[in-house]
C-alpha atoms as a PDB file:
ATOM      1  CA  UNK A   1      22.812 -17.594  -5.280  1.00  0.00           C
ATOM      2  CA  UNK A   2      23.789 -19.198  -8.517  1.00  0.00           C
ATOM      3  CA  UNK A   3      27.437 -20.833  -9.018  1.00  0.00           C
ATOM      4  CA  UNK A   4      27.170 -18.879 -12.647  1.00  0.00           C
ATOM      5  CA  UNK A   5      27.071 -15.745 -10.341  1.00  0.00           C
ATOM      6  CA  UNK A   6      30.619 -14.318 -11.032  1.00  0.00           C
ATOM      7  CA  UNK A   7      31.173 -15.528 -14.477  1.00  0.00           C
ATOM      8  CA  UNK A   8      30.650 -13.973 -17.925  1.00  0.00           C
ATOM      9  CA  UNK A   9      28.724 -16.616 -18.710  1.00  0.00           C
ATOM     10  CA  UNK A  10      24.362 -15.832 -19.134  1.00  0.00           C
ATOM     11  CA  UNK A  11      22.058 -18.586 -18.702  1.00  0.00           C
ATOM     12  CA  UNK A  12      18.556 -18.475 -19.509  1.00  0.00           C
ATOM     13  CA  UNK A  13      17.455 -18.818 -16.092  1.00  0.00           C
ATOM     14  CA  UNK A  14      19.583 -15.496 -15.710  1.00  0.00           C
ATOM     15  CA  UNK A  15      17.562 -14.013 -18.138  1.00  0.00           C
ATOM     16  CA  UNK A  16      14.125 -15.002 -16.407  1.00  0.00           C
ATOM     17  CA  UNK A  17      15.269 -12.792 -13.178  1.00  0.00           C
ATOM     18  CA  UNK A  18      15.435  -9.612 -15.409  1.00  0.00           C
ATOM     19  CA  UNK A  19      11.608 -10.257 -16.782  1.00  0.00           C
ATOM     20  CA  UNK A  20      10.577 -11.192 -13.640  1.00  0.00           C
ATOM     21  CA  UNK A  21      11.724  -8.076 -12.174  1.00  0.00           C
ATOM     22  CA  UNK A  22      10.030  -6.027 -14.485  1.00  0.00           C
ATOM     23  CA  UNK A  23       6.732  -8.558 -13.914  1.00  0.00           C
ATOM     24  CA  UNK A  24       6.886  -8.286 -10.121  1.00  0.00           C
ATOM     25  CA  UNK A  25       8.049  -4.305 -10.008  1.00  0.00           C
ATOM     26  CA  UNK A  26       4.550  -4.064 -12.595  1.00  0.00           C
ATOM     27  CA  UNK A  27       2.575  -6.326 -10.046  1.00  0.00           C
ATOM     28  CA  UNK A  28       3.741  -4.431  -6.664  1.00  0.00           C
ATOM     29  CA  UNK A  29       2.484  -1.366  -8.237  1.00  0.00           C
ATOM     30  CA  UNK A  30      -0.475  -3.161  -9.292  1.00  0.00           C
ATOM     31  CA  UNK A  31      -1.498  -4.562  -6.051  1.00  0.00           C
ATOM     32  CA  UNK A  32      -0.748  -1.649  -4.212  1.00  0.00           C
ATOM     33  CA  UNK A  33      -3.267   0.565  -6.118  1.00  0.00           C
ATOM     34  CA  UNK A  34      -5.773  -2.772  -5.649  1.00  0.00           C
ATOM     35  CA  UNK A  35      -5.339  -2.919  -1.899  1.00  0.00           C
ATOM     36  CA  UNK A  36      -5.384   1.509  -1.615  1.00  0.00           C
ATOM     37  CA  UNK A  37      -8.935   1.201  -3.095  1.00  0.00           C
ATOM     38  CA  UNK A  38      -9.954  -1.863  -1.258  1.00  0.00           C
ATOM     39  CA  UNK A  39      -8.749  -0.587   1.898  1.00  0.00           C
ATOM     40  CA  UNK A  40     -11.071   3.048   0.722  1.00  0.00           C
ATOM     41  CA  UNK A  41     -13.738   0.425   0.448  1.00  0.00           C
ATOM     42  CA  UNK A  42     -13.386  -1.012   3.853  1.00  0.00           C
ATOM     43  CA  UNK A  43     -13.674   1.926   5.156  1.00  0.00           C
ATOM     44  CA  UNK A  44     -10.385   3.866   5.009  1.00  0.00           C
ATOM     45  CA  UNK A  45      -8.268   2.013   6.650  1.00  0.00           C
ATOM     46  CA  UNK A  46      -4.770   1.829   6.627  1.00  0.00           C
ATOM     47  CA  UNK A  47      -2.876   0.173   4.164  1.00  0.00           C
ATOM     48  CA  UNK A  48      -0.646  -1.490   7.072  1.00  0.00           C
ATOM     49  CA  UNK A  49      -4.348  -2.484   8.524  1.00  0.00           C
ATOM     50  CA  UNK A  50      -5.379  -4.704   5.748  1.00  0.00           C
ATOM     51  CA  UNK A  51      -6.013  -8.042   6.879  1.00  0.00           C
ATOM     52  CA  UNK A  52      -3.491  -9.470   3.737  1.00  0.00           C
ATOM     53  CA  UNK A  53      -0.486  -6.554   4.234  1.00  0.00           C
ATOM     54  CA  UNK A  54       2.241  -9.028   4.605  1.00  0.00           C
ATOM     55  CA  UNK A  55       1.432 -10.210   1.360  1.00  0.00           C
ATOM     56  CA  UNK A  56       2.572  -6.885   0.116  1.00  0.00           C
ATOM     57  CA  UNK A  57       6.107  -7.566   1.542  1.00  0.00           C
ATOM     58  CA  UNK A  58       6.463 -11.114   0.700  1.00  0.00           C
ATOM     59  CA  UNK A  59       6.111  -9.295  -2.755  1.00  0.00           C
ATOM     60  CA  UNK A  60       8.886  -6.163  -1.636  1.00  0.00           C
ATOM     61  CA  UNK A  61      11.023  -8.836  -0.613  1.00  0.00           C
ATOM     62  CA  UNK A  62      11.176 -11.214  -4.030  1.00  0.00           C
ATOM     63  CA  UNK A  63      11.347  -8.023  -5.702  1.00  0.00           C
ATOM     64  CA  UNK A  64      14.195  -7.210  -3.486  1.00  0.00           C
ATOM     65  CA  UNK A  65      15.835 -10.748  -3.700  1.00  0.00           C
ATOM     66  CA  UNK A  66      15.564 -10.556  -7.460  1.00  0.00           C
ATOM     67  CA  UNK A  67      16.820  -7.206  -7.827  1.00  0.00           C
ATOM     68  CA  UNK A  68      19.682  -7.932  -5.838  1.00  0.00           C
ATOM     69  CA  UNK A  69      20.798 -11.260  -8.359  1.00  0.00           C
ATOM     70  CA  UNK A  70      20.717  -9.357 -10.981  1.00  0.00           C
ATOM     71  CA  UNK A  71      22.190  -6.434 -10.049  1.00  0.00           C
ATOM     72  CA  UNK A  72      25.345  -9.213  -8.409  1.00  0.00           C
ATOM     73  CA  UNK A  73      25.894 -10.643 -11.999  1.00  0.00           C
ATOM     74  CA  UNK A  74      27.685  -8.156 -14.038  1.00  0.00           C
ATOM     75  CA  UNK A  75      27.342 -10.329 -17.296  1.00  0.00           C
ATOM     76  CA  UNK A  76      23.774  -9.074 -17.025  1.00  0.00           C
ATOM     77  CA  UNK A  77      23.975  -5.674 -16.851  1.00  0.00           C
ATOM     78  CA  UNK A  78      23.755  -5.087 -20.435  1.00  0.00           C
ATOM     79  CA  UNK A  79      20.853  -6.266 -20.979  1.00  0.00           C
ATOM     80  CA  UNK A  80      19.888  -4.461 -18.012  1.00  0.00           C
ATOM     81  CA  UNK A  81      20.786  -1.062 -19.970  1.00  0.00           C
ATOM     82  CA  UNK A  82      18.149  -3.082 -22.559  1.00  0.00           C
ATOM     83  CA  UNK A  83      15.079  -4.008 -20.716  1.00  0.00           C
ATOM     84  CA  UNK A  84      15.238  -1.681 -17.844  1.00  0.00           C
ATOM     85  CA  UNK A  85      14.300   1.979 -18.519  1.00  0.00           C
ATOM     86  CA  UNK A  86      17.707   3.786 -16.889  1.00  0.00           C
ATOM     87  CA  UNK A  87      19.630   0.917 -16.728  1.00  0.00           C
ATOM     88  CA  UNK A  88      21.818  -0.321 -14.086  1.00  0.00           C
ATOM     89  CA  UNK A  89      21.666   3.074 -12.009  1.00  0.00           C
ATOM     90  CA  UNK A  90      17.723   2.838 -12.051  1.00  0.00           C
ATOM     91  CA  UNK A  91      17.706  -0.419 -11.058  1.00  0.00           C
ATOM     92  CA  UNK A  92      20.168   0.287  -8.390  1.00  0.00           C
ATOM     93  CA  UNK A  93      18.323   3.260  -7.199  1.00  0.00           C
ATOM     94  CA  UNK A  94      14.312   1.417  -7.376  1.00  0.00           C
ATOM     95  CA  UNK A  95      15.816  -1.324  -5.536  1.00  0.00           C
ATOM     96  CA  UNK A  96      17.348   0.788  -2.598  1.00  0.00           C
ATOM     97  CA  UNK A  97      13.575   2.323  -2.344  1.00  0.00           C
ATOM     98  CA  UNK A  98      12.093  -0.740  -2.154  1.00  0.00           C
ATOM     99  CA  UNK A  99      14.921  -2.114   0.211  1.00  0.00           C
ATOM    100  CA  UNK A 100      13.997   1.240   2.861  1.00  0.00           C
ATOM    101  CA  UNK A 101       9.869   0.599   1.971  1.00  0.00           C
ATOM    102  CA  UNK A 102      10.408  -2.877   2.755  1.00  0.00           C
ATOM    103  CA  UNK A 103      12.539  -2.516   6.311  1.00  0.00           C
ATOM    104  CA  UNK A 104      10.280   0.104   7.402  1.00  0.00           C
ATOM    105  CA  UNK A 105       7.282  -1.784   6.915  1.00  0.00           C
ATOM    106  CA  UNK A 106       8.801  -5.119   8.233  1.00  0.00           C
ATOM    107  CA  UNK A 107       9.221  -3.138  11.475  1.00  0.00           C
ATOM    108  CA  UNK A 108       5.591  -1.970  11.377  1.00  0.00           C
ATOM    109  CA  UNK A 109       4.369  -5.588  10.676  1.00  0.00           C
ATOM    110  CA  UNK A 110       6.369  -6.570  13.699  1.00  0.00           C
ATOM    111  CA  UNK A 111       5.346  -4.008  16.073  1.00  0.00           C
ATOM    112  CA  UNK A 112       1.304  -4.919  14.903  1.00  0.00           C
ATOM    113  CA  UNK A 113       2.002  -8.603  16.024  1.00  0.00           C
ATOM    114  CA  UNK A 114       3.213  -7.594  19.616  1.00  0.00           C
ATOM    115  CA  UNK A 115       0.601  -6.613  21.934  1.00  0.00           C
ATOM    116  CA  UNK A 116       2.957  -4.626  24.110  1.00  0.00           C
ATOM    117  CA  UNK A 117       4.483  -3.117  21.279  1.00  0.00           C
ATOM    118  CA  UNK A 118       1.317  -1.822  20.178  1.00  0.00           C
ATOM    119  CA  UNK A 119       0.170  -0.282  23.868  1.00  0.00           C
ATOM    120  CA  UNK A 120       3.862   1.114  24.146  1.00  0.00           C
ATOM    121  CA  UNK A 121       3.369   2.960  20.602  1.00  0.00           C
ATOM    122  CA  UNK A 122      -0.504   4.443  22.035  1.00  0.00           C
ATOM    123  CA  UNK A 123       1.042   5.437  25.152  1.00  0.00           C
ATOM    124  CA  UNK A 124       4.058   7.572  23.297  1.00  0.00           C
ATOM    125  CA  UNK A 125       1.197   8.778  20.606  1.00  0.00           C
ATOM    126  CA  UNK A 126      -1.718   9.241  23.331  1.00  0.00           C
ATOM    127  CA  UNK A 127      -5.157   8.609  21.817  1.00  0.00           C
ATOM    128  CA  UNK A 128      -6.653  10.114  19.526  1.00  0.00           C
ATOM    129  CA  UNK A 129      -9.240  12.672  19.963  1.00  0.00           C
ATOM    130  CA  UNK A 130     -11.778  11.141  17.299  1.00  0.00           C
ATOM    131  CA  UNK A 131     -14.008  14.623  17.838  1.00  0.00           C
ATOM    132  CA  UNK A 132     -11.705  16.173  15.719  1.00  0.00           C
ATOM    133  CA  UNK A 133     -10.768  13.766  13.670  1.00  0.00           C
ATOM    134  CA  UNK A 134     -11.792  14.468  10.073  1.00  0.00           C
ATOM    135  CA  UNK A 135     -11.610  10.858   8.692  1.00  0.00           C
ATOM    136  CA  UNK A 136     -14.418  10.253  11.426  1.00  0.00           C
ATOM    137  CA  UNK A 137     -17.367   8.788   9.903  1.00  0.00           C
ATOM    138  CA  UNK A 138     -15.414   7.368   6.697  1.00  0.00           C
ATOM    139  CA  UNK A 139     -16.944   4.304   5.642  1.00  0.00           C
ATOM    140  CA  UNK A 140     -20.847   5.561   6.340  1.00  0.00           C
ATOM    141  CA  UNK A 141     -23.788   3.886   4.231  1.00  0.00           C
ATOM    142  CA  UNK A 142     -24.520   6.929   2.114  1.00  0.00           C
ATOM    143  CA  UNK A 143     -27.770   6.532   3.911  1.00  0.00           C
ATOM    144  CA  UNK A 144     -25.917   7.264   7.820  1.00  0.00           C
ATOM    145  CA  UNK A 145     -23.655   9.814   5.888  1.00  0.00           C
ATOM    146  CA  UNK A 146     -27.011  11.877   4.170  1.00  0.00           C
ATOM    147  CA  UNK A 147     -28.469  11.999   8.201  1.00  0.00           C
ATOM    148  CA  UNK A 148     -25.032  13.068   9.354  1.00  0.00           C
ATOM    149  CA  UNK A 149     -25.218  15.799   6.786  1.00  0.00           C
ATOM    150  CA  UNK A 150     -28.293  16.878   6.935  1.00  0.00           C
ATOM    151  CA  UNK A 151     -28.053  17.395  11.164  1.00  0.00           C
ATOM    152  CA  UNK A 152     -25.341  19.496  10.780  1.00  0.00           C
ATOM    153  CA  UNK A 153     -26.587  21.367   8.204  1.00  0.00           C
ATOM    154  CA  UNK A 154     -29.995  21.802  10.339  1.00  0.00           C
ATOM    155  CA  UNK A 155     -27.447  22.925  13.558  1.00  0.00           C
ATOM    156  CA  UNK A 156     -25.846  25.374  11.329  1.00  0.00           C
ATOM    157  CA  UNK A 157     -28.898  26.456   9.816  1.00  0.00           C
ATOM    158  CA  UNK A 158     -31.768  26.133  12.082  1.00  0.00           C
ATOM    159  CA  UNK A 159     -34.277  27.933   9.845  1.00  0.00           C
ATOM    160  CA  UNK A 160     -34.040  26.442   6.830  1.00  0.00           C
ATOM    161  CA  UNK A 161     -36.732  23.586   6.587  1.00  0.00           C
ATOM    162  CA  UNK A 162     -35.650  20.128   5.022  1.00  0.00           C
ATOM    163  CA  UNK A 163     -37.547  17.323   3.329  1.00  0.00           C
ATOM    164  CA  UNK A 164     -37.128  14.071   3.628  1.00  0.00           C
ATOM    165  CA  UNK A 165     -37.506  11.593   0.910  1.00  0.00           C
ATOM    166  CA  UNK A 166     -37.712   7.783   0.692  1.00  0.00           C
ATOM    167  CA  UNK A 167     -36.265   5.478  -1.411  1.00  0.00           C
ATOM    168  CA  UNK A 168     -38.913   6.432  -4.200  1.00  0.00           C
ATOM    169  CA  UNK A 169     -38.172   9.583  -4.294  1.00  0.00           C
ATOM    170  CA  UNK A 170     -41.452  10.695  -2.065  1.00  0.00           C
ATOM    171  CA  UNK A 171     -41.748  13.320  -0.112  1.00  0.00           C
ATOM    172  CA  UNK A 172     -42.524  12.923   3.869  1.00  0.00           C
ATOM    173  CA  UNK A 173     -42.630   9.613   3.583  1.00  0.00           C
END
């Protein structure tokens, strides 16, 4: 915390922490939307399984930090009503959202770190049942995921007759 903090006065360096916001409130929502298709891509994971997901609350929590400066210095708040679509109550509310996202994830990051906590969690959730899972088989080469298909189909439909192709495009190869 600055020694400006409680004065009228408005510094340039104040100023940076309001564009900065906005930059790292633009980059959360950036990265998040990165990592959702990465993690997709990896083969649905979780979010909280990516190998990088405390990255994502370093960023909650400078976003959080910042927030919280700026919001402490009253001499800022009008330009806060400037740059910051809703003003001070927007900014008050975004930050209390990322303040809950980021102590409810901290605890998930925490509990993924401690083997016991993690054995304690499958023992209140049981296992799974991955039979009736529907995400099963997320992540197939369309190649595994066209055989998986195509079984089904056949157990479902035992008369119909299907044709297998190769990568050319023949047939029976």
């Amino acid at each position: 915390m600055s020694q400006n903090e409680n004065t009228d006065i408005v510094t340039k360096d104040d100023l940076w922490y309001i564009d900065n916001y906005i930059m790292l409130r633009d980059y959360y929502d950036r990265t998040i939307s990165r990592i959702a298709a990465r993690c997709i891509r990896m083969g649905n994971i979780a979010l909280e399984e990516y190998p990088f997901y405390p990255y994502i609350l370093d960023v909650l929590e400078e976003i959080c930090e910042t927030g919280e400066y700026i919001l402490s210095k009253r001499a800022l708040h009008p330009y806060i009503e400037k740059k910051i679509a809703g003003g001070v109550k927007a900014l008050e509310k975004n930050l209390d959202i990322y303040q809950r996202e980021l102590e409810s994830n901290a605890s998930v990051e925490l509990i993924k770190q401690d083997p016991q906590e993690v054995n304690k969690m499958k023992e209140v959730l049981g296992e799974i049942d991955k039979s009736v899972d529907p995400t099963v088989g997320a992540g197939m080469n369309i190649d595994d995921l066209m055989t998986k298909l195509l079984e089904e189909n056949k157990q479902e439909n035992p008369d119909v007759v299907y044709e297998k192709f190769d990568e050319t495009g023949d047939e029976n190869a």
